[in-house]
N, C-alpha and C. Protein backbone atom coordinates (compact mmCIF):
# COMPACT_ATOMS: atom_id res chain seq x y z
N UNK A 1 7.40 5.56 -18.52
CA UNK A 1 6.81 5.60 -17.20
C UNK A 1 5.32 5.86 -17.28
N UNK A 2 4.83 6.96 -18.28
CA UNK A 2 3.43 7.00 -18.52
C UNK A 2 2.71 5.99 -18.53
N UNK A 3 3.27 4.96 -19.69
CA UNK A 3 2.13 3.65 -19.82
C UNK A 3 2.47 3.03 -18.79
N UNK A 4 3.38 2.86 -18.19
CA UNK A 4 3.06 1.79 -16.73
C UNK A 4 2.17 2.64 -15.91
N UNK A 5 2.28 4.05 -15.57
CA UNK A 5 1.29 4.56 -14.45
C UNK A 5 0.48 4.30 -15.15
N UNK A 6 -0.23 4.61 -16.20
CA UNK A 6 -1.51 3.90 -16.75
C UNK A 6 -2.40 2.43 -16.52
N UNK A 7 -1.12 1.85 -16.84
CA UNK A 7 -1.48 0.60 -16.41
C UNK A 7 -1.67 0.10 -14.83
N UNK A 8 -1.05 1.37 -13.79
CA UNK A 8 -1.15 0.93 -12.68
C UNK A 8 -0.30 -0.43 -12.38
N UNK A 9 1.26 -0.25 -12.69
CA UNK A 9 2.11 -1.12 -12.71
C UNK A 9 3.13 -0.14 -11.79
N UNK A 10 3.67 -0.47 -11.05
CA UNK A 10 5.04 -0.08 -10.25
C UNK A 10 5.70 0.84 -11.45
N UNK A 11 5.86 1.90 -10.87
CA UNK A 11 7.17 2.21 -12.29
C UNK A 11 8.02 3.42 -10.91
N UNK A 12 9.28 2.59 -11.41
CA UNK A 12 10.30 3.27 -10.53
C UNK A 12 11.77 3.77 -11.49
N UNK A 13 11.78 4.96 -10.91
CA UNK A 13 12.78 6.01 -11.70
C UNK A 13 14.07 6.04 -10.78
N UNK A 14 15.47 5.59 -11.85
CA UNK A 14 17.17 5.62 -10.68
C UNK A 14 17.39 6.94 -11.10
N UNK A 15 18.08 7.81 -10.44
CA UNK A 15 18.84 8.49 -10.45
C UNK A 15 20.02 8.48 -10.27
N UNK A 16 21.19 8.66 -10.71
CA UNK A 16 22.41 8.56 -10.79
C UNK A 16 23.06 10.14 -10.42
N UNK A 17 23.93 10.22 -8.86
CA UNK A 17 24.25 11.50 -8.64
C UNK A 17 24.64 12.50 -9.74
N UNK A 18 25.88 11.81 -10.17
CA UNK A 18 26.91 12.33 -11.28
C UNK A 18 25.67 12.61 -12.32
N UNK A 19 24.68 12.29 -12.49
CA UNK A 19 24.11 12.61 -14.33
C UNK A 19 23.23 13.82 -13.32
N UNK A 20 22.59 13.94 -12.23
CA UNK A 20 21.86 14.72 -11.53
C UNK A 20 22.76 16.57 -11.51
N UNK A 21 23.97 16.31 -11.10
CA UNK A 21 24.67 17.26 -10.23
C UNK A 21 25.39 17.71 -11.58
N UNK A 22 25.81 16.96 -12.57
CA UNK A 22 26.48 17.63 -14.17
C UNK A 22 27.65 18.37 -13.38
N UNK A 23 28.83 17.94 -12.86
CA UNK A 23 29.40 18.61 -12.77
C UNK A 23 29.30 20.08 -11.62
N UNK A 24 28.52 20.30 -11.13
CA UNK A 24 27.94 21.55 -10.34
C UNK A 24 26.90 22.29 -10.76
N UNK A 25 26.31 21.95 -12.00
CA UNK A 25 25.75 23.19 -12.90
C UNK A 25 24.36 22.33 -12.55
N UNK A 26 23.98 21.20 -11.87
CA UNK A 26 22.67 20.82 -11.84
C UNK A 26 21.48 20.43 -12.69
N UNK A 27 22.02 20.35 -14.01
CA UNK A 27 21.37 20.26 -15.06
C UNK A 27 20.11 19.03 -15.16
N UNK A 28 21.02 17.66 -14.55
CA UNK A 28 20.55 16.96 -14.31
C UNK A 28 19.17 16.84 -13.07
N UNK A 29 19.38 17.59 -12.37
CA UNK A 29 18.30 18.09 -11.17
C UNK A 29 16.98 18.57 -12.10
N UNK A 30 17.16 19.72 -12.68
CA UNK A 30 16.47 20.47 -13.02
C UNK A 30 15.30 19.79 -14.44
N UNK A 31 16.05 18.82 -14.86
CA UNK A 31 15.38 18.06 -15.94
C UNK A 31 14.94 17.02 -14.79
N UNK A 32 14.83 16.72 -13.87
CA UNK A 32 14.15 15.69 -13.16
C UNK A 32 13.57 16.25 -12.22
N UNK A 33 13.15 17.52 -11.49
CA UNK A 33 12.16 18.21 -10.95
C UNK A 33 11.27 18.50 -11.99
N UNK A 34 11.75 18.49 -13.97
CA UNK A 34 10.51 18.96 -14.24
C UNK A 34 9.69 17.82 -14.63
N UNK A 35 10.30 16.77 -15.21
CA UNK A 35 9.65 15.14 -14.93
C UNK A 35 8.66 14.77 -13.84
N UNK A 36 9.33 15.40 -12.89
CA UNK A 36 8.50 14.83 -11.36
C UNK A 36 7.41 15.78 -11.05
N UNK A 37 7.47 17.03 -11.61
CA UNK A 37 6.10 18.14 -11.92
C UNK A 37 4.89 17.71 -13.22
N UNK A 38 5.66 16.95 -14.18
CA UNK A 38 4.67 16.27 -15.47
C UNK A 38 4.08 14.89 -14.55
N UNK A 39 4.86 14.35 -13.83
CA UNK A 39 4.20 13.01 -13.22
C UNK A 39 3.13 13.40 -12.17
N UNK A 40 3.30 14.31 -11.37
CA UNK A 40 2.78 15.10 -10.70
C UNK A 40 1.33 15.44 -11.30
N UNK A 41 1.28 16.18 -12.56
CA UNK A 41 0.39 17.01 -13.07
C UNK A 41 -0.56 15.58 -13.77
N UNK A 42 -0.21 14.83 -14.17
CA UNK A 42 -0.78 14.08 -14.57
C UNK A 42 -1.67 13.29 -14.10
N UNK A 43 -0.84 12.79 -12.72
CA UNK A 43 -1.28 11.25 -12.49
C UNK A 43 -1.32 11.89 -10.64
N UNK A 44 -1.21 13.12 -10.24
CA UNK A 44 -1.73 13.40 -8.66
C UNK A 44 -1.29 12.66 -7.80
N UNK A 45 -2.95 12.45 -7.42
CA UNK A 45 -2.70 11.57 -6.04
C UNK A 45 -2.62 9.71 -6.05
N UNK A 46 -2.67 9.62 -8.06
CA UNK A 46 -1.92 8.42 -8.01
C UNK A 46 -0.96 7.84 -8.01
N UNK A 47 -0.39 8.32 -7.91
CA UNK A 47 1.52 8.41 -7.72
C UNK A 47 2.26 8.46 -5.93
N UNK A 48 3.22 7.18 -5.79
CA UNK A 48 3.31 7.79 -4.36
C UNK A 48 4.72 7.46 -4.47
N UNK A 49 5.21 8.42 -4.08
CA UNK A 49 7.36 9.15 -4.26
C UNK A 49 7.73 7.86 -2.93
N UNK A 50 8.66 7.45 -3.46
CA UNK A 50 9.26 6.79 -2.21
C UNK A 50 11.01 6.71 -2.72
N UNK A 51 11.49 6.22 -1.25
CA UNK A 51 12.95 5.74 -1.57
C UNK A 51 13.26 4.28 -2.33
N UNK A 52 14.27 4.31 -2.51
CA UNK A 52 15.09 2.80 -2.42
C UNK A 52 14.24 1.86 -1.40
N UNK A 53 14.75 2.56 -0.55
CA UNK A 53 15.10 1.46 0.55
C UNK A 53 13.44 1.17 1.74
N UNK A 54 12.37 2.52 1.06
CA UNK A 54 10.82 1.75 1.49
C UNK A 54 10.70 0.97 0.31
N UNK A 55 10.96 0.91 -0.77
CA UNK A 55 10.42 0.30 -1.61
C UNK A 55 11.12 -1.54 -1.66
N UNK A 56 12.30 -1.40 -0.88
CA UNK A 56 12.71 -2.56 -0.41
C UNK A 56 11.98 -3.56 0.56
N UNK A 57 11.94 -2.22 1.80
CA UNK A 57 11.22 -2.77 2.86
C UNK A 57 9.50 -3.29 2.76
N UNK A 58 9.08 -2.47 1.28
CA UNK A 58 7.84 -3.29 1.57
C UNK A 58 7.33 -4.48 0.88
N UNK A 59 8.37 -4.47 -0.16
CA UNK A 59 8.57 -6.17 -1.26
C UNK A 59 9.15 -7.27 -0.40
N UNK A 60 10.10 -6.86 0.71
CA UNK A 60 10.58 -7.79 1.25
C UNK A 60 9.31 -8.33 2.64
N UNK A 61 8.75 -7.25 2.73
CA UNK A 61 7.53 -7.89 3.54
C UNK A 61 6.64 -8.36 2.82
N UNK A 62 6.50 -8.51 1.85
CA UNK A 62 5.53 -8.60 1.13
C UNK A 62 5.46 -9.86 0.62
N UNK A 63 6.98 -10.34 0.43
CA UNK A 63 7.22 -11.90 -0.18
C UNK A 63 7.26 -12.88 1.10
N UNK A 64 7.08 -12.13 2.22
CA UNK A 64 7.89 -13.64 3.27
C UNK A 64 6.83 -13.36 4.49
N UNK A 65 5.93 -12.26 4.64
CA UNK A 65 4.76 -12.18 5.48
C UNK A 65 3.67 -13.59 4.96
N UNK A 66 3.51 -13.89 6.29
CA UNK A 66 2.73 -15.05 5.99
C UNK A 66 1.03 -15.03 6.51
N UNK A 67 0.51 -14.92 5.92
CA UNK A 67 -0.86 -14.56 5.69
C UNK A 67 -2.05 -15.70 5.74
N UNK A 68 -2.98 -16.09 6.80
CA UNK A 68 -3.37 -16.96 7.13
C UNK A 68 -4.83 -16.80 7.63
N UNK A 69 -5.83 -17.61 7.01
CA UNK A 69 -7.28 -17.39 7.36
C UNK A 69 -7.82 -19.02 6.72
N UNK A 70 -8.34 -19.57 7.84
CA UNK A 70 -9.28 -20.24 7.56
C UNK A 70 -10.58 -19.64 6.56
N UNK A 71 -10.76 -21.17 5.69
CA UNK A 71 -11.64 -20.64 4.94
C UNK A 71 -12.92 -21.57 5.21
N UNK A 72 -13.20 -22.71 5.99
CA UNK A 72 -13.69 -24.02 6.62
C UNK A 72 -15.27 -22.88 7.33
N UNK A 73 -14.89 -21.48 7.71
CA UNK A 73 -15.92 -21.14 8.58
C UNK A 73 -16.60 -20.00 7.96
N UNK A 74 -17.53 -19.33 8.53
CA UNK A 74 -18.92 -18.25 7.59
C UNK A 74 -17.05 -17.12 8.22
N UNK A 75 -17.23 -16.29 6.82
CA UNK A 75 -16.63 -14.87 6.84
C UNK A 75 -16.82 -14.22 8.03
N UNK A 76 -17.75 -13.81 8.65
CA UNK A 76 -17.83 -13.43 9.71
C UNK A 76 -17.11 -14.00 11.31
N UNK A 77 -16.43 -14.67 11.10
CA UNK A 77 -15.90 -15.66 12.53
C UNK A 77 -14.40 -16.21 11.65
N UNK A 78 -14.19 -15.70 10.60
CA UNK A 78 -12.62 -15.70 10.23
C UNK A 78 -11.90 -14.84 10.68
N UNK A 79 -10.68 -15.25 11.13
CA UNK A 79 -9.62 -14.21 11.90
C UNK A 79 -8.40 -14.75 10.51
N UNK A 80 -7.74 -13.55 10.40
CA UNK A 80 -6.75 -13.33 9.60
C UNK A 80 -5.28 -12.71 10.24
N UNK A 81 -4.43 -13.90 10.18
CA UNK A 81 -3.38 -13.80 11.28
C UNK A 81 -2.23 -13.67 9.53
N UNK A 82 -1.61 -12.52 10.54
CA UNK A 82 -0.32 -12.01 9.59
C UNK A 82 1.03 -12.32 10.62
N UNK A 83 1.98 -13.33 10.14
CA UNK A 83 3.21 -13.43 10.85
C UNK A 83 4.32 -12.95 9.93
N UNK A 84 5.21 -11.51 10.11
CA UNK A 84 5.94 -11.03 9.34
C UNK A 84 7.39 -10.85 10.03
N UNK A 85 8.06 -11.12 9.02
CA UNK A 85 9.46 -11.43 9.45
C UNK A 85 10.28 -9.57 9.66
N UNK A 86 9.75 -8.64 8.78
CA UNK A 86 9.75 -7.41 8.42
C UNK A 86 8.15 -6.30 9.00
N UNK A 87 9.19 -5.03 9.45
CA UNK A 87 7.84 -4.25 9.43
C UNK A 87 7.56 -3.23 8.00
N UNK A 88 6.54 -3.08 7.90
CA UNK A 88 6.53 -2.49 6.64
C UNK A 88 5.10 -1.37 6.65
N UNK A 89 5.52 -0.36 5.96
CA UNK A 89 4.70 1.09 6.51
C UNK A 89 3.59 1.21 5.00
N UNK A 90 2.36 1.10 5.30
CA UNK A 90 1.00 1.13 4.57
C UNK A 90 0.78 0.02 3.54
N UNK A 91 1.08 -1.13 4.08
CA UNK A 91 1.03 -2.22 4.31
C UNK A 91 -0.38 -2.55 3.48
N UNK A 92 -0.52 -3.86 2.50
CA UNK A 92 -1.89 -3.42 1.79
C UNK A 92 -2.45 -4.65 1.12
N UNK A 93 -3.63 -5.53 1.84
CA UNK A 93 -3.78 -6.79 1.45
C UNK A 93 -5.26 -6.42 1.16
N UNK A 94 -5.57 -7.46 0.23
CA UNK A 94 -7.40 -7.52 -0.06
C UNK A 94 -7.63 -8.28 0.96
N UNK A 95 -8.71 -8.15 1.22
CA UNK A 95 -10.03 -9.52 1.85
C UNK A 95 -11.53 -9.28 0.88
N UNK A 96 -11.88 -10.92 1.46
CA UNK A 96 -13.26 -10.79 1.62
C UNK A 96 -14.15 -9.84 2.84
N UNK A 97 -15.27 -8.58 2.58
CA UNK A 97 -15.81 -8.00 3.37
C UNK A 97 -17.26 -7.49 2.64
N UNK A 98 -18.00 -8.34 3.36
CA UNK A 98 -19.49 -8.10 3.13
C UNK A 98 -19.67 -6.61 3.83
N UNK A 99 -21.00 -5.72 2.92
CA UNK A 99 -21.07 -4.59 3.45
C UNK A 99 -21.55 -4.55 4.62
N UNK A 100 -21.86 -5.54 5.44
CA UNK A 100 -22.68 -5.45 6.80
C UNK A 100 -21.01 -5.91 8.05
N UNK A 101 -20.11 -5.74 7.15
CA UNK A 101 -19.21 -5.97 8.24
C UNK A 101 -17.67 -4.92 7.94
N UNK A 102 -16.79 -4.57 9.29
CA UNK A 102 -15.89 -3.54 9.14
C UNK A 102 -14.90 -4.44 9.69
N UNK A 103 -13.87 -4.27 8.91
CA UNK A 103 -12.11 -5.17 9.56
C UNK A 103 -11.74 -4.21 10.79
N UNK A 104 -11.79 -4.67 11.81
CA UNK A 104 -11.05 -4.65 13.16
C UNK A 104 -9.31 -5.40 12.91
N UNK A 105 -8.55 -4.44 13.44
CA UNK A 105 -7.40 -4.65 13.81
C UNK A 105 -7.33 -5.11 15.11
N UNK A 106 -6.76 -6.66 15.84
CA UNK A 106 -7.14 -7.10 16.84
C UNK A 106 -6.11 -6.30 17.77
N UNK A 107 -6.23 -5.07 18.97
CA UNK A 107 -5.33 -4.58 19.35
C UNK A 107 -4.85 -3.03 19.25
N UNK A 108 -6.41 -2.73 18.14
CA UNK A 108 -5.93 -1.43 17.41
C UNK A 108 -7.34 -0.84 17.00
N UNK A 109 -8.31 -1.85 16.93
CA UNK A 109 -9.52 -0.68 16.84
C UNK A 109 -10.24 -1.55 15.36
N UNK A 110 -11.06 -0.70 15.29
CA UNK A 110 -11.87 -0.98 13.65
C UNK A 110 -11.13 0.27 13.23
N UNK A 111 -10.64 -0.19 11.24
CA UNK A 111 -9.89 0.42 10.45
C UNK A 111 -11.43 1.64 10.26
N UNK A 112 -10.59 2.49 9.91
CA UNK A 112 -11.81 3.78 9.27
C UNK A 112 -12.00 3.38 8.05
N UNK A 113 -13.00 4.00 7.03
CA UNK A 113 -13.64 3.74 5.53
C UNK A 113 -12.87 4.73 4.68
N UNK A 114 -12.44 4.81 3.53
CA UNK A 114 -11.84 5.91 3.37
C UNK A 114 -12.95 5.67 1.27
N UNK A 115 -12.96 6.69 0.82
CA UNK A 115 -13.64 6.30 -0.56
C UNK A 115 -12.99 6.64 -1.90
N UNK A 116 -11.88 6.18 -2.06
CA UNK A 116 -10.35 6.45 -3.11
C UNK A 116 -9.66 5.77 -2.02
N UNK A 117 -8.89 5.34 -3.45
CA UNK A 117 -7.44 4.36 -3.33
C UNK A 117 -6.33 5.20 -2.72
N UNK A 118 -6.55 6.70 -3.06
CA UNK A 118 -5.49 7.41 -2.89
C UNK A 118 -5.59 8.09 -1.36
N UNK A 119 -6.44 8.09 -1.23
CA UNK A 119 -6.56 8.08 0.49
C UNK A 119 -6.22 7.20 1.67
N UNK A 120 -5.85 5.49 1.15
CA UNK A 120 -5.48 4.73 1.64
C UNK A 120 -3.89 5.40 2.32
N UNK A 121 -4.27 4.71 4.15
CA UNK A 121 -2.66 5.10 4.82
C UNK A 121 -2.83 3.80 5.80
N UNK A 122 -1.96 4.20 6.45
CA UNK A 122 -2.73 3.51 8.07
C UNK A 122 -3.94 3.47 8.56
N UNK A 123 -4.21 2.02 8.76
CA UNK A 123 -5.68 1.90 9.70
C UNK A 123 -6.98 2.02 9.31
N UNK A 124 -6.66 2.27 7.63
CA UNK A 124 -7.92 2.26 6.61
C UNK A 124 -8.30 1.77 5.38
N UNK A 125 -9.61 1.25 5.13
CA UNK A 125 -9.90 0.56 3.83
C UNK A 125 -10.82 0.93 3.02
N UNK A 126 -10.71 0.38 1.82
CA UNK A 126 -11.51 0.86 0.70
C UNK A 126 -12.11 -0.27 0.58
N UNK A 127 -13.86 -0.07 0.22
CA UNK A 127 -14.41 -1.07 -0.41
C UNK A 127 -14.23 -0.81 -1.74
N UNK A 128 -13.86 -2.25 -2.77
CA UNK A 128 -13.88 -2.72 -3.92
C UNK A 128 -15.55 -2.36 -4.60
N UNK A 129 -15.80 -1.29 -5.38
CA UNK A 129 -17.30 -1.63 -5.84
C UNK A 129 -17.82 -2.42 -6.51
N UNK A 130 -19.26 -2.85 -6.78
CA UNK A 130 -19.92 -4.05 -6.72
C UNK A 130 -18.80 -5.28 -6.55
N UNK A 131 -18.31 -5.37 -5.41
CA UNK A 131 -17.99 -7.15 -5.59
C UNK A 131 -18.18 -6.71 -3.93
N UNK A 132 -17.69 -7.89 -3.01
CA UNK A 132 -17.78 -8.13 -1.34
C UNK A 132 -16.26 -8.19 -0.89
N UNK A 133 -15.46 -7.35 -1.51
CA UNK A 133 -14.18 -7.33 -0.95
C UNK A 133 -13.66 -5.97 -0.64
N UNK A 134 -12.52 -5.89 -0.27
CA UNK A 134 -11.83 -4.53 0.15
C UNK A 134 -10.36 -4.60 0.30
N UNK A 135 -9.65 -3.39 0.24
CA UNK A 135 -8.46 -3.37 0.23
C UNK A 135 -7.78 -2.72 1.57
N UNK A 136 -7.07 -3.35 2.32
CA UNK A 136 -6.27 -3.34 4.18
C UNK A 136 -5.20 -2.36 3.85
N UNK A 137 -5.48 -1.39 4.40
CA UNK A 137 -3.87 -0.67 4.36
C UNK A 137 -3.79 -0.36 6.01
N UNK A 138 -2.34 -0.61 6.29
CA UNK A 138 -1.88 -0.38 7.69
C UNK A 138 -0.32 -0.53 8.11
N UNK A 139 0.08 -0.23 9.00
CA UNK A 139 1.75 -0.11 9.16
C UNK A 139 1.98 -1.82 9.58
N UNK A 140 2.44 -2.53 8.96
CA UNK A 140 2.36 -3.58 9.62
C UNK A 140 3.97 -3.76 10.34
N UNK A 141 3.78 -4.40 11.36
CA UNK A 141 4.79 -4.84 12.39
C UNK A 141 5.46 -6.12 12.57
N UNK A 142 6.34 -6.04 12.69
CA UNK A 142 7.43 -7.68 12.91
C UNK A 142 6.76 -7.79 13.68
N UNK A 143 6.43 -9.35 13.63
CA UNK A 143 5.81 -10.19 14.47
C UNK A 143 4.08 -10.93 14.45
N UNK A 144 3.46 -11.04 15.40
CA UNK A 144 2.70 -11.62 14.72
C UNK A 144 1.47 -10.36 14.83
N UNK A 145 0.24 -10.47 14.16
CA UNK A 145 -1.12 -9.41 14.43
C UNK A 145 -2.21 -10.22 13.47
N UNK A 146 -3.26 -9.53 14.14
CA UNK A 146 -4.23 -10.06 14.08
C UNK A 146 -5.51 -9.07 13.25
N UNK A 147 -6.11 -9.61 12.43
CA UNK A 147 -7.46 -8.69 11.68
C UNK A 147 -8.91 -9.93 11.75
N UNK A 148 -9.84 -9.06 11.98
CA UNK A 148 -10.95 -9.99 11.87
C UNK A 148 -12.21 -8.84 11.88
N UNK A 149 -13.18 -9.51 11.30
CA UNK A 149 -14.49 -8.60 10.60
C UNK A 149 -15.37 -8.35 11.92
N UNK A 150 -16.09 -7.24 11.95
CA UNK A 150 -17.34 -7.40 12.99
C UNK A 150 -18.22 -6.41 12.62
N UNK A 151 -19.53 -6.90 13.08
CA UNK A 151 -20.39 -5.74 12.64
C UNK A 151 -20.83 -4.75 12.18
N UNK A 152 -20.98 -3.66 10.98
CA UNK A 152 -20.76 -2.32 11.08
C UNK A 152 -21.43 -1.22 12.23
């Protein structure tokens, strides 16, 4: 699991009740709270605990959300339309974003700036340094929504 968090690759840990619970004596618990205190100590606020079943919900949005921007016009007057079959919670796409412009959620405001990856939640982005892009995190919703750049 180390070298994948290293690598900044997904790394996801099963637990199996029966090897957890040993019978009543918990053995299995106790060797995987102290795992999850070494992952913890290591790797912080790069690490984010989830279930099964978010980690379902956000691959399955992730493969069948359909993601759409003209590229024919100047960055500035592109609208970026997301039609998702799934809602899915901190939700997280790149764009193109020149520093003279902030992604507006059409319906929801301009996203806040946040400066770490690990601060990314809802409704906020990170600029990528030296390049003109950034990374969208937000709860996204079944159905259709809308993002587009404007002014800072």
């Amino acid at each position: 699991m180390v070298e994948m968090i290293q690598k900044n690759e997904p790394a996801i840990m099963i637990c199996h009740w029966p090897g957890i619970y040993c019978n009543g004596q918990k053995t299995g618990y106790a060797i995987y709270k102290q795992v999850v205190s070494r992952l913890n100590q290591l790797f912080g606020s790069r690490s984010q605990w989830l279930k099964i079943s978010q980690i379902a919900e956000y691959w399955a949005a992730r493969e069948l959300t359909s993601i759409q921007e003209s590229s024919d016009i100047p960055i500035p007057q592109r609208i970026i339309e997301l039609r998702a079959p799934f809602s899915a919670s901190n939700f997280t796409i790149e764009i193109d974003l020149p520093e003279n412009l902030v992604p507006e959620f059409i319906g929801r405001g301009v996203m806040r700036e946040v400066n770490q990856s690990s601060l990314l939640s809802d409704h906020t982005f990170l600029r990528r340094p030296h390049t003109q892009r950034a990374a969208l995190c937000f709860n996204l919703e079944r159905g259709n929504q809308s993002i587009r750049r404007r002014p800072a």
